[in-house]
Structure formats: structure tokens, C-alpha cells
C-alpha atoms as a PDB file:
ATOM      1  CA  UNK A   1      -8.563  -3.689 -44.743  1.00  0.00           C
ATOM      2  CA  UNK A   2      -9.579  -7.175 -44.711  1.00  0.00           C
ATOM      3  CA  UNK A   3      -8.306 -10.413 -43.956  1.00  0.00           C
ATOM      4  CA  UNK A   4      -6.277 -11.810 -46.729  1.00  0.00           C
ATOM      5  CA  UNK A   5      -7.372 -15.578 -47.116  1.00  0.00           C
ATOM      6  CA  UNK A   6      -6.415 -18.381 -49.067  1.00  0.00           C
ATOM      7  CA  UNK A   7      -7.760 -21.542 -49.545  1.00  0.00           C
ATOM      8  CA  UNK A   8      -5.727 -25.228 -49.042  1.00  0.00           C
ATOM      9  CA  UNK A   9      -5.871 -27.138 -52.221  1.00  0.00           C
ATOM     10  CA  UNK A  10      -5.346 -30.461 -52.468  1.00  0.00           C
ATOM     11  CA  UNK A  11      -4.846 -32.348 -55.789  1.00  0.00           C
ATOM     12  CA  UNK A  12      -8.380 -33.888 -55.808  1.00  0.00           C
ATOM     13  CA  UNK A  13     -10.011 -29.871 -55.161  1.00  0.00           C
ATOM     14  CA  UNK A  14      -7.914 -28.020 -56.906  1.00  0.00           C
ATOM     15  CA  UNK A  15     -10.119 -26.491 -59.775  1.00  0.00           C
ATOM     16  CA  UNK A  16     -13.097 -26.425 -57.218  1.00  0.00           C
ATOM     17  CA  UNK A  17     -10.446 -24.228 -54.797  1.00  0.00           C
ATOM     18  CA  UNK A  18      -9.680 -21.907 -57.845  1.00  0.00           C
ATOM     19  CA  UNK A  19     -13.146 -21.214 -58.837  1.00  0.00           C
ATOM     20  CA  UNK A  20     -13.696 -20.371 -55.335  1.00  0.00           C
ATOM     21  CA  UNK A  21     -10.888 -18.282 -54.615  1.00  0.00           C
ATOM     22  CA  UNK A  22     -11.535 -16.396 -57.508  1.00  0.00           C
ATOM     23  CA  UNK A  23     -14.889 -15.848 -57.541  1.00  0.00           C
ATOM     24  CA  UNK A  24     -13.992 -14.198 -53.659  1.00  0.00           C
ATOM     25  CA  UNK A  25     -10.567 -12.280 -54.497  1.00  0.00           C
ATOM     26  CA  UNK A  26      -8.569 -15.224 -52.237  1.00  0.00           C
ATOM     27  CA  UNK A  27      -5.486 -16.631 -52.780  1.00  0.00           C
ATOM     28  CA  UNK A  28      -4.423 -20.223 -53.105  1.00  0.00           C
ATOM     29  CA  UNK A  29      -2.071 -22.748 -51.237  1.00  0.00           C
ATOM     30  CA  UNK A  30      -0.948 -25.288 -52.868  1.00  0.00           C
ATOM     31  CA  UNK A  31      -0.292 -28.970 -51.325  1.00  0.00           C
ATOM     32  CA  UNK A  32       0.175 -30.931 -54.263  1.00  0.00           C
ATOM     33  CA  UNK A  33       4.300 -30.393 -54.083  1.00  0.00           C
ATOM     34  CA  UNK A  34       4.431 -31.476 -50.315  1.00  0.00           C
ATOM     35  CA  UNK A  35       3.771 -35.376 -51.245  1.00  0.00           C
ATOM     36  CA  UNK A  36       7.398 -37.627 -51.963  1.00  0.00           C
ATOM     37  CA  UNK A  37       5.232 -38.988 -54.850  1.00  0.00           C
ATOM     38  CA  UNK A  38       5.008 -36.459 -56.970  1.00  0.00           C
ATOM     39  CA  UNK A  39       8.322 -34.831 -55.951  1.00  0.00           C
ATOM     40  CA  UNK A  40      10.182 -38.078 -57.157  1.00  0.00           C
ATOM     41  CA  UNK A  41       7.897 -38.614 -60.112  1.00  0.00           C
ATOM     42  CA  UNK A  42       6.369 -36.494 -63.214  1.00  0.00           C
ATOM     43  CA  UNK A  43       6.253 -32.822 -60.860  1.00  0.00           C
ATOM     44  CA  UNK A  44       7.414 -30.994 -63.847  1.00  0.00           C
ATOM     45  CA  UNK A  45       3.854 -31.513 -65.805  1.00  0.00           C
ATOM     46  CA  UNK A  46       1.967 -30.846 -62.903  1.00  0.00           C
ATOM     47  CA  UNK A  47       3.919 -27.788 -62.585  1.00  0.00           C
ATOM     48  CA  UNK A  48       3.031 -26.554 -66.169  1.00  0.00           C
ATOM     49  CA  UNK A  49      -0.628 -27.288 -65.574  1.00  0.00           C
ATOM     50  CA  UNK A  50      -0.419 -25.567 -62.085  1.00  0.00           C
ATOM     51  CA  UNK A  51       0.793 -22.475 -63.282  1.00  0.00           C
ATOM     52  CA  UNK A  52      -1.863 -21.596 -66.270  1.00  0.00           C
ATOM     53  CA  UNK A  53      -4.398 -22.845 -64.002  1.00  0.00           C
ATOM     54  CA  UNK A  54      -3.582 -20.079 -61.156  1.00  0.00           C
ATOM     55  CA  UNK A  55      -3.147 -17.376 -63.083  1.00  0.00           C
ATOM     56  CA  UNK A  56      -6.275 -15.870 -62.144  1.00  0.00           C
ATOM     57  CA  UNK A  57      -5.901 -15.834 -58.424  1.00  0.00           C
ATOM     58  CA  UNK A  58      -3.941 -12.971 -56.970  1.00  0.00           C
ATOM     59  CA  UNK A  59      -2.022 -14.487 -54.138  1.00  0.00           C
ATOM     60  CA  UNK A  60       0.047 -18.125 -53.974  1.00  0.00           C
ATOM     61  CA  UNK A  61       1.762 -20.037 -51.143  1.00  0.00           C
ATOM     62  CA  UNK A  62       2.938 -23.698 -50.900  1.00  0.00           C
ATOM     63  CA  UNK A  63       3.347 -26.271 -48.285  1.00  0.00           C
ATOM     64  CA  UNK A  64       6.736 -27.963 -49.167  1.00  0.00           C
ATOM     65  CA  UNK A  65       7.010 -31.826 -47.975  1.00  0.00           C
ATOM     66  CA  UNK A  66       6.731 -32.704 -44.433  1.00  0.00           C
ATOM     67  CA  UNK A  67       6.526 -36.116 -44.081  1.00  0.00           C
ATOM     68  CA  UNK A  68       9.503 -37.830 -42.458  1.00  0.00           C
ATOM     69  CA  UNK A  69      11.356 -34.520 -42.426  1.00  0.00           C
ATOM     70  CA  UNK A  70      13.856 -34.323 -39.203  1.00  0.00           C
ATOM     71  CA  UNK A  71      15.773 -31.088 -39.937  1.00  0.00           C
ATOM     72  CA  UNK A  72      19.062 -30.447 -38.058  1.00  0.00           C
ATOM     73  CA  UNK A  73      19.060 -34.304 -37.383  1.00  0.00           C
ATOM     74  CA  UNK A  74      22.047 -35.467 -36.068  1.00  0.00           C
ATOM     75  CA  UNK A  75      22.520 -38.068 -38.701  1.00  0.00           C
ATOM     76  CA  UNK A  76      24.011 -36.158 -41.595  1.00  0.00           C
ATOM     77  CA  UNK A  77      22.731 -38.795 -44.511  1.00  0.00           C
ATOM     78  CA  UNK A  78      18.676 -37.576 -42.904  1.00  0.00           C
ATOM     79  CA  UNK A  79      19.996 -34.367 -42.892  1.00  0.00           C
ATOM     80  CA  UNK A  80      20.725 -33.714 -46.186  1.00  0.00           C
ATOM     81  CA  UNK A  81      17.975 -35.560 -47.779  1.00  0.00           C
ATOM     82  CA  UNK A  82      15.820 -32.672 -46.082  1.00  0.00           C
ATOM     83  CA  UNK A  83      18.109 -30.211 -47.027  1.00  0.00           C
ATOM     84  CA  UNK A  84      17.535 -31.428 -50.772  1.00  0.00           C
ATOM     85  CA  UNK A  85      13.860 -32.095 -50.311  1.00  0.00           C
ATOM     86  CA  UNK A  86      13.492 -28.329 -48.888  1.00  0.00           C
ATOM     87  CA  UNK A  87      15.481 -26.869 -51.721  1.00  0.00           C
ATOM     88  CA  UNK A  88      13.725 -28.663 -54.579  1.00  0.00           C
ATOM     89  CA  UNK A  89      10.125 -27.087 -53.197  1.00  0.00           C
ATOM     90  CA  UNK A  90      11.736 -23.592 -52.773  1.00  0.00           C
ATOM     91  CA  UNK A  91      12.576 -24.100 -56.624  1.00  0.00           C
ATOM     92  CA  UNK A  92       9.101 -25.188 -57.224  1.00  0.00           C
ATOM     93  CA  UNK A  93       7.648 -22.584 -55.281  1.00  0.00           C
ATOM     94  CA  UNK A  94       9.993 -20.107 -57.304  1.00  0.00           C
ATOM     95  CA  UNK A  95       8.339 -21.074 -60.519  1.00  0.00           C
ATOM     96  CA  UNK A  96       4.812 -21.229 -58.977  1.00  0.00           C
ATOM     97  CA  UNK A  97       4.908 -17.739 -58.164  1.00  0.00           C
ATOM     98  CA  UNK A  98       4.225 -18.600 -54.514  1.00  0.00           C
ATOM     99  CA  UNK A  99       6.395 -16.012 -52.256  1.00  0.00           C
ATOM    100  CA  UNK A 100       5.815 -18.187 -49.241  1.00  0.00           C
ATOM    101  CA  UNK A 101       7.006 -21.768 -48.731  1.00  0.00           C
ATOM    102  CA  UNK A 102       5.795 -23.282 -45.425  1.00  0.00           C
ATOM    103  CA  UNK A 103       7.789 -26.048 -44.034  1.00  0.00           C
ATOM    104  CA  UNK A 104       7.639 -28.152 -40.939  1.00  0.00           C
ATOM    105  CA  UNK A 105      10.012 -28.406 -37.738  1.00  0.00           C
ATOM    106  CA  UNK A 106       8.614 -31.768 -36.907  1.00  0.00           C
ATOM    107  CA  UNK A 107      10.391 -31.154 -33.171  1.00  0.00           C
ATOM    108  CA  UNK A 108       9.958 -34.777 -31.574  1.00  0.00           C
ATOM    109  CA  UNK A 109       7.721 -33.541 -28.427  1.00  0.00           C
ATOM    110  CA  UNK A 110       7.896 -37.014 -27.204  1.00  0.00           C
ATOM    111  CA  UNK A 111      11.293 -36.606 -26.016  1.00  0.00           C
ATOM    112  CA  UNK A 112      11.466 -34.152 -22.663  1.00  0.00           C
ATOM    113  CA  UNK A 113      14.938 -33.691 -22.110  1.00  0.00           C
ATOM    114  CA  UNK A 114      16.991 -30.480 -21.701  1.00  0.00           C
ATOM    115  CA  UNK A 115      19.635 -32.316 -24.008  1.00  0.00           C
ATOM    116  CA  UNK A 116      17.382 -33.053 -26.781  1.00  0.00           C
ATOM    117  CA  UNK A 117      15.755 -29.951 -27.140  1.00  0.00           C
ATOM    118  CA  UNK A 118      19.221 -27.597 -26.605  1.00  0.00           C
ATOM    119  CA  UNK A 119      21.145 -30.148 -29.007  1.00  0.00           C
ATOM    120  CA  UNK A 120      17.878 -29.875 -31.468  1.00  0.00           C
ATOM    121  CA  UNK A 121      17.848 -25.853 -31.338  1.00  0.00           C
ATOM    122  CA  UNK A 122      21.780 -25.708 -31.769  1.00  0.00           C
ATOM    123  CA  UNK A 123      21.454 -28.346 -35.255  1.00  0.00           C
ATOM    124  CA  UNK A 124      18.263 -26.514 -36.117  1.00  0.00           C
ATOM    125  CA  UNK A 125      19.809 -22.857 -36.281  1.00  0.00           C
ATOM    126  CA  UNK A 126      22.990 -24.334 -38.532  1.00  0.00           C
ATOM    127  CA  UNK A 127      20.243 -26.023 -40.812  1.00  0.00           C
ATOM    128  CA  UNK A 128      17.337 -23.190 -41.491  1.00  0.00           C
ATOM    129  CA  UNK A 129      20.331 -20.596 -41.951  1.00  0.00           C
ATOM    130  CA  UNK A 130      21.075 -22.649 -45.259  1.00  0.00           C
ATOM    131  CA  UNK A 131      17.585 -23.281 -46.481  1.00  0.00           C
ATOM    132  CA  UNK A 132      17.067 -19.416 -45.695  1.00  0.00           C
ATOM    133  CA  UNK A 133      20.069 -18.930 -47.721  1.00  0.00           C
ATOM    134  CA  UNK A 134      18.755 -20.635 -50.361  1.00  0.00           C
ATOM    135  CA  UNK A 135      15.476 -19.050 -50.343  1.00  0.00           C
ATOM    136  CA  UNK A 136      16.710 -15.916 -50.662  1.00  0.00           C
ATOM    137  CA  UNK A 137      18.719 -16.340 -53.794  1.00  0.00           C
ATOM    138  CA  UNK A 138      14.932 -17.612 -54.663  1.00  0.00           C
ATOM    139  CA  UNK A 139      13.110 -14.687 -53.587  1.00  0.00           C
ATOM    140  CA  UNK A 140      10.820 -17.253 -51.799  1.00  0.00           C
ATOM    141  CA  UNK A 141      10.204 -16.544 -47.745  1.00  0.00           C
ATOM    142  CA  UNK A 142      10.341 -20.049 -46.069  1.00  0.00           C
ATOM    143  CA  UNK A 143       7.577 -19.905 -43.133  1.00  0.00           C
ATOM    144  CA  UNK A 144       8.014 -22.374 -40.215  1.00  0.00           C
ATOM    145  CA  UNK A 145       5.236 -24.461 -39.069  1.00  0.00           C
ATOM    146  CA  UNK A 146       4.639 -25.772 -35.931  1.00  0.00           C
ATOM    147  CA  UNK A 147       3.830 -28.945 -35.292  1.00  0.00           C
ATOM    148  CA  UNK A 148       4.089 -31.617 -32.479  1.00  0.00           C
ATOM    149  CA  UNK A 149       6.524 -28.546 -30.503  1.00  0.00           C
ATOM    150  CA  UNK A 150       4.805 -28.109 -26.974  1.00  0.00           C
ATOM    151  CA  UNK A 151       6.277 -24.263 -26.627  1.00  0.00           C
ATOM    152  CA  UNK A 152       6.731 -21.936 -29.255  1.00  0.00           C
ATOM    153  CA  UNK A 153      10.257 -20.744 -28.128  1.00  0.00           C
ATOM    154  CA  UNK A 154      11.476 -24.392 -29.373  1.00  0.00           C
ATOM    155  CA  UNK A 155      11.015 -22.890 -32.859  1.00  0.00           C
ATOM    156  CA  UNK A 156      10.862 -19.107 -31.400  1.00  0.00           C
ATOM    157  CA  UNK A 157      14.064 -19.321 -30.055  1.00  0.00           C
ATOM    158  CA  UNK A 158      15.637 -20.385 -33.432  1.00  0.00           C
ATOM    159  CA  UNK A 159      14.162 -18.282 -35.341  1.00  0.00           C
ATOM    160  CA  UNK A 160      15.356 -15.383 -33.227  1.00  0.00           C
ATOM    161  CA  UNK A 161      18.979 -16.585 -33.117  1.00  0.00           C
ATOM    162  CA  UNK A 162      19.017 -16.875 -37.245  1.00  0.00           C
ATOM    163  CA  UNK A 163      16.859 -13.491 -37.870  1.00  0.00           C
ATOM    164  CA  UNK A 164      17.022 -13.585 -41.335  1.00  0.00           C
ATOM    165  CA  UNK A 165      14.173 -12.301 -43.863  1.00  0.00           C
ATOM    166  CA  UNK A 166      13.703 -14.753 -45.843  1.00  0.00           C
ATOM    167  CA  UNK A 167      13.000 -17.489 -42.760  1.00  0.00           C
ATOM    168  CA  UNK A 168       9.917 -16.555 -41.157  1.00  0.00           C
ATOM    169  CA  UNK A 169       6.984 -18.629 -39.092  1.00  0.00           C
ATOM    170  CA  UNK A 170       3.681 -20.248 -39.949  1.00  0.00           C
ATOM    171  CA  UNK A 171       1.709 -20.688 -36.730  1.00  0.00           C
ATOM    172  CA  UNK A 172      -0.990 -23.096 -37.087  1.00  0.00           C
ATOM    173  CA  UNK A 173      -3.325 -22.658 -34.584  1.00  0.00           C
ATOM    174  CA  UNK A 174      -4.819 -26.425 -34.464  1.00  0.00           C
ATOM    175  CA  UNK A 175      -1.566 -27.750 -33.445  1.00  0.00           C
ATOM    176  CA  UNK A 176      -0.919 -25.197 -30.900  1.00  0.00           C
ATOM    177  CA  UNK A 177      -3.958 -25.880 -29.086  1.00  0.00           C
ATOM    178  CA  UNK A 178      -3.407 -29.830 -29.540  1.00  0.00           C
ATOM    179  CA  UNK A 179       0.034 -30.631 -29.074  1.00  0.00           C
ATOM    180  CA  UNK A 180       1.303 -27.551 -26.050  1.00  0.00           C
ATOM    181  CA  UNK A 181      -0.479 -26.557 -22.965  1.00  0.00           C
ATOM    182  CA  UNK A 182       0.506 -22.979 -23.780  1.00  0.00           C
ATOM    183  CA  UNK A 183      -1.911 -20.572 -23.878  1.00  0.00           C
ATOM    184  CA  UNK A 184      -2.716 -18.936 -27.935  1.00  0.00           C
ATOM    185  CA  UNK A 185      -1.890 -15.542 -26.628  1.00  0.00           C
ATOM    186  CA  UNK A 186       1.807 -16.817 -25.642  1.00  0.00           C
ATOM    187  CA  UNK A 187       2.034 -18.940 -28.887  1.00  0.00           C
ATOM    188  CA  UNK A 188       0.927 -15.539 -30.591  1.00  0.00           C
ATOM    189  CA  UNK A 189       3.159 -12.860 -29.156  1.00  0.00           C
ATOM    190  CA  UNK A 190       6.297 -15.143 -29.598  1.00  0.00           C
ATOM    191  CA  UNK A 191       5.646 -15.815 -32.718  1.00  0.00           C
ATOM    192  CA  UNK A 192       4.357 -12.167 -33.594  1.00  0.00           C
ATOM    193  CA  UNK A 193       8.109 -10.883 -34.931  1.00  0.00           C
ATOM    194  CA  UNK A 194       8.372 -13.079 -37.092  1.00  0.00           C
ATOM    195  CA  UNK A 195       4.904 -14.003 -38.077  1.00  0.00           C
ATOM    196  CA  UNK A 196       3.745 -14.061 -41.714  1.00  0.00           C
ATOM    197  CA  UNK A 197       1.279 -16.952 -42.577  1.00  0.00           C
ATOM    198  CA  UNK A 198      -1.134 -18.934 -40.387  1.00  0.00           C
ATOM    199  CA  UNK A 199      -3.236 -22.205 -40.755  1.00  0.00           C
ATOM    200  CA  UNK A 200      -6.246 -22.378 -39.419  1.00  0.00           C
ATOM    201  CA  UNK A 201      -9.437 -25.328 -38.901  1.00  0.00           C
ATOM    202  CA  UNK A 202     -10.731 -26.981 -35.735  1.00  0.00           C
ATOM    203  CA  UNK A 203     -10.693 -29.776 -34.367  1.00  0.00           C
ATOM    204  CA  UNK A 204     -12.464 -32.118 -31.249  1.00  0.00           C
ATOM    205  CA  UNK A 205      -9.529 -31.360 -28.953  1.00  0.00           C
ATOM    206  CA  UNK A 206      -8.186 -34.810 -29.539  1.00  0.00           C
ATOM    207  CA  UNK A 207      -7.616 -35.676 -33.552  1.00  0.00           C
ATOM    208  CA  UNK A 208      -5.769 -33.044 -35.655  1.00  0.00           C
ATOM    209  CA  UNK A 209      -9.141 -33.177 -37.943  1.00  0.00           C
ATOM    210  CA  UNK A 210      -8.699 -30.532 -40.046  1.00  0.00           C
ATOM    211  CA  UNK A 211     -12.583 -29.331 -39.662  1.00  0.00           C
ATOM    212  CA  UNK A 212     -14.439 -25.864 -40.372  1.00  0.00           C
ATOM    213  CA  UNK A 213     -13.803 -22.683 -37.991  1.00  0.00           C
ATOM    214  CA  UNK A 214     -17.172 -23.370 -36.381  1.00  0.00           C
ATOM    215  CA  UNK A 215     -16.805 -27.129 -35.843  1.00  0.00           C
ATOM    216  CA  UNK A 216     -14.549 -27.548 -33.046  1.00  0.00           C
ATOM    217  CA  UNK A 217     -13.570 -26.651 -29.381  1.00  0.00           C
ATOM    218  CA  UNK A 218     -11.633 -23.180 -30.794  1.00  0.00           C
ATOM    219  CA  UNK A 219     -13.386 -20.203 -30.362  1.00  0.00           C
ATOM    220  CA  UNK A 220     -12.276 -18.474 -33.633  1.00  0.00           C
ATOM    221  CA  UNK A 221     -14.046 -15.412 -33.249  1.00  0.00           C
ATOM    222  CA  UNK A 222     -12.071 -14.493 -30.195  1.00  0.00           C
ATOM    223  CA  UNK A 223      -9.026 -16.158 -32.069  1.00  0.00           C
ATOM    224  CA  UNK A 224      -8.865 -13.922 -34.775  1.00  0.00           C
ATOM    225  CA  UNK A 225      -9.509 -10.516 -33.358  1.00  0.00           C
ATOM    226  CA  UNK A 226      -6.133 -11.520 -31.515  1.00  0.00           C
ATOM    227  CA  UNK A 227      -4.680 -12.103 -34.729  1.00  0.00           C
ATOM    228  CA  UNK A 228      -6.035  -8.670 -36.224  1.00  0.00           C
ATOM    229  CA  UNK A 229      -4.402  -7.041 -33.594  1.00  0.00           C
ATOM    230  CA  UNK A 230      -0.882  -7.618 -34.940  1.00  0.00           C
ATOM    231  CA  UNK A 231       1.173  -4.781 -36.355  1.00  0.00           C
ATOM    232  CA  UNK A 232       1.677  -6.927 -39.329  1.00  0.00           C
ATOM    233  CA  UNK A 233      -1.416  -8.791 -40.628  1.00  0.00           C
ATOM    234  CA  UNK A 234      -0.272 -12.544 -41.771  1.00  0.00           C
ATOM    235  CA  UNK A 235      -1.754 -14.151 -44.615  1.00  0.00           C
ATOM    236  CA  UNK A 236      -4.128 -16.881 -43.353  1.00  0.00           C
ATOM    237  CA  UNK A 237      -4.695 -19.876 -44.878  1.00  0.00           C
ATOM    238  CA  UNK A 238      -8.035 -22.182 -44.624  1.00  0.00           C
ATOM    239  CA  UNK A 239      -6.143 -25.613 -44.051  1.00  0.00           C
ATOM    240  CA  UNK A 240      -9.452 -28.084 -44.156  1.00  0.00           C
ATOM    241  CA  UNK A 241     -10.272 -31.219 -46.317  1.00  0.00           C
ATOM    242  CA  UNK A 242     -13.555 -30.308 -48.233  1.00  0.00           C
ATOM    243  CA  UNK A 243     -14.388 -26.903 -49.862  1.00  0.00           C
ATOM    244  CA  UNK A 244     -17.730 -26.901 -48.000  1.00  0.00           C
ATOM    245  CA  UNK A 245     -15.715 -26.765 -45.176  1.00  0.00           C
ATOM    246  CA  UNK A 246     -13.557 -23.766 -46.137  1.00  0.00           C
ATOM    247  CA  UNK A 247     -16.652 -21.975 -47.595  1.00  0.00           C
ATOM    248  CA  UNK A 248     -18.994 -21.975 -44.271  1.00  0.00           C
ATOM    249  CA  UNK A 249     -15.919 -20.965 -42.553  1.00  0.00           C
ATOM    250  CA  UNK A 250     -16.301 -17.523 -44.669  1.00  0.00           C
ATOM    251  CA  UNK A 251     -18.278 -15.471 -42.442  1.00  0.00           C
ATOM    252  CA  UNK A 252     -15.720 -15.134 -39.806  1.00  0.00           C
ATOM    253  CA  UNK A 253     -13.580 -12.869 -42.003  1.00  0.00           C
ATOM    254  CA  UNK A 254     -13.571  -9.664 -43.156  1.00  0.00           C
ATOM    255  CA  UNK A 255     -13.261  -9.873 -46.762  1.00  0.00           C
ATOM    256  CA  UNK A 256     -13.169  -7.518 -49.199  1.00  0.00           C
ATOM    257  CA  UNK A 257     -14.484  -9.203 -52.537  1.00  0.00           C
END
């Protein structure tokens, strides 16, 4: 069976992405929905035009909004402006046709104290038990994304106390090996029961670049056949800036068109 790939489109590659992914039987993620721009301005159109134009390709995620998100902040006013940002992509993804929604944490890693982190887990578990909520009735699986979190049982833990299957996890593997001293292998077996997307692209070991799979300090060949060992293969999505990028980074997957 081969790896089941999709490719990161931004608003300025999106046509170039489809051609691509279809041409290679790969899906599509879909960033345009994750910017406050378009979210608070004319998203329906784009939505209309988004929708004919992925028809062809057989498999759709989406990258909800991330910046500025603080979920399970303990400032109720933040916290429900993420709550309302998080629902409105679920809808979007909903309509898309995307199954999976992936959404950041956006743990502050700066702050290394016992109280942060245990208040942060305990506000974290009330708030992704709602969005999950809400996903279900949407039949859209909300995937959690790692970002600045220096251990993956900061978001492990949570989603472990919640276990519900409609929240899942999104590991991306740049930010692991940037922002946490933890070893892939660890970030991969905690995140393995609940695993059901990943992001990959490399990166100079210092600036979350966004490069091609052989353009970096990760070794992705030895990256991957970790990942292929999972029970349950994840989708895996090529998170880089330029299609060249995401096309020389081919020939480390098994694919099957």
C-alpha cells in the first residue's frame, strides 16, 4: 500500500497544487481558510470556487486558523473567540469535503512552570472536548498540531484524558525536532494512538523554513520507515512553500499513481 500524500496549497499555488495532485492520485490541504482575512471577509466565494476546483482530487484536509489562537486561555473573552474561530473552519471544512481539520495548541513553551503547564492541560481538556463535540455533529475529525510544545505528553496527555474520535493529533515533524529536545521516536509512539495526519518539510535546525525532505538536517528516509511502521498509516501532508519543493520531495514515498 502506499503512502497517502497530499500536497499544502496555499492561495497563490493552488491550481498548480491541483494539477499536481491529480496528475499523481494525491490529495490536497487546503490553507486558504486558516488566514483571519479571509475568514472575516468574502470566504463564502472562495468556498464556491474551492469546491468545483477540487473535485478531481480524491482526498481533502484543511488547516483551520492558527494565528493568535490560545485555546483553554484563562481569559474567557480569548477563549471564546477561538472557540468561534475553530467552529467556523470545522463548518468550512464540512462543506469542503475535507474529513480532517488540523488545528494548533500554540502551548506557550516559553513559560517552564509546573503551574502553567498543569493549569494549561486542565483548561485545554474542558476546551477540545467542545470543539470535538462540535466536530462530530460535523463529521469532521479535528487533528492537533504541535507546535512550540517541548514534549508531546503536553498535548498527549490531553488528548488521552478527552479520548474522543473525532479529536485526534497532527504531528509535524519540523516542529518536533525544532522546538523539544525529545527524541522523534518518543514524539512518535505518544502520539501513535491517536495519530492520523502528519506535516512534514525540513528545515536548517534553526528557522521553521518549511523546505523540501532532502534540504535540511532531518533524515527523512529513516523518518518515515518509522512512520510506516504504525498500525495505522496517517495521511501525510507535504507542508512546503513552492511546488518544486513538494515535487523533488516525491521520491521518498511510495506512491501508487
Amino acid at each position: 500500500m502506499g503512502d497517502r500524500i497530499l500536497l499544502s496549497s496555499s492561495p497563490k499555488n493552488i491550481e498548480a497544487c491541483v494539477e499536481l495532485a491529480v496528475k499523481h492520485g494525491m490529495g490536497i490541504e487546503v490553507m486558504a481558510f486558516a488566514y483571519p482575512d479571509l475568514l472575516d471577509g468574502d470566504w463564502r466565494s472562495v468556498l464556491v470556487r474551492y469546491k468545483t476546483l477540487l473535485e478531481p482530487v480524491k482526498l481533502i484536509t484543511m488547516h483551520g486558523p492558527f494565528m493568535d489562537m490560545a485555546s483553554g486561555s484563562p481569559d474567557q473573552q480569548i477563549n471564546e473567540v477561538c472557540k468561534g474561530r475553530f467552529r467556523h473552519a470545522i463548518r468550512i471544512a464540512h462543506d469542503l469535503g475535507a474529513k480532517i481539520v488540523v488545528l494548533h495548541a500554540n502551548f506557550i513553551a516559553s513559560i517552564h512552570t509546573e503551574e502553567y503547564r498543569s493549569g494549561w492541560q486542565r483548561r485545554n481538556i474542558s476546551f477540545w472536548e467542545q470543539i470535538a463535540d462540535y466536530a462530530a455533529q460535523m463529521n469532521v475529525t479535528v487533528a492537533v498540531e504541535n507546535m512550540w510544545e517541548f514534549d508531546p505528553d503536553i498535548i498527549g496527555d490531553v488528548l488521552k484524558k478527552i479520548d474522543h474520535p473525532n479529536l485526534r493529533a497532527c504531528l509535524d515533524i519540523g516542529h518536533a525536532h525544532l522546538y523539544s529536545q525529545v527524541p522523534f521516536d518518543e514524539w512518535l509512539s505518544t502520539m501513535a494512538p491517536y495519530l492520523v495526519h502528519i506535516h512534514v518539510n525540513n528545515n536548517d535546525g534553526e528557522m521553521d523554513v518549511h523546505g523540501g525532505l532532502g534540504a535540511g538536517v532531518l533524515d527523512y528516509q529513516k523518518l518515515l520507515a518509522a512512520v510506516r511502521t504504525l498500525p495505522n498509516k496517517p495521511s501525510i501532508t507535504l507542508e512546503m512553500d513552492t511546488v518544486a519543493d513538494m515535487e523533488a520531495s516525491f521520491p521518498f514515498f511510495n506512491l501508487t499513481a
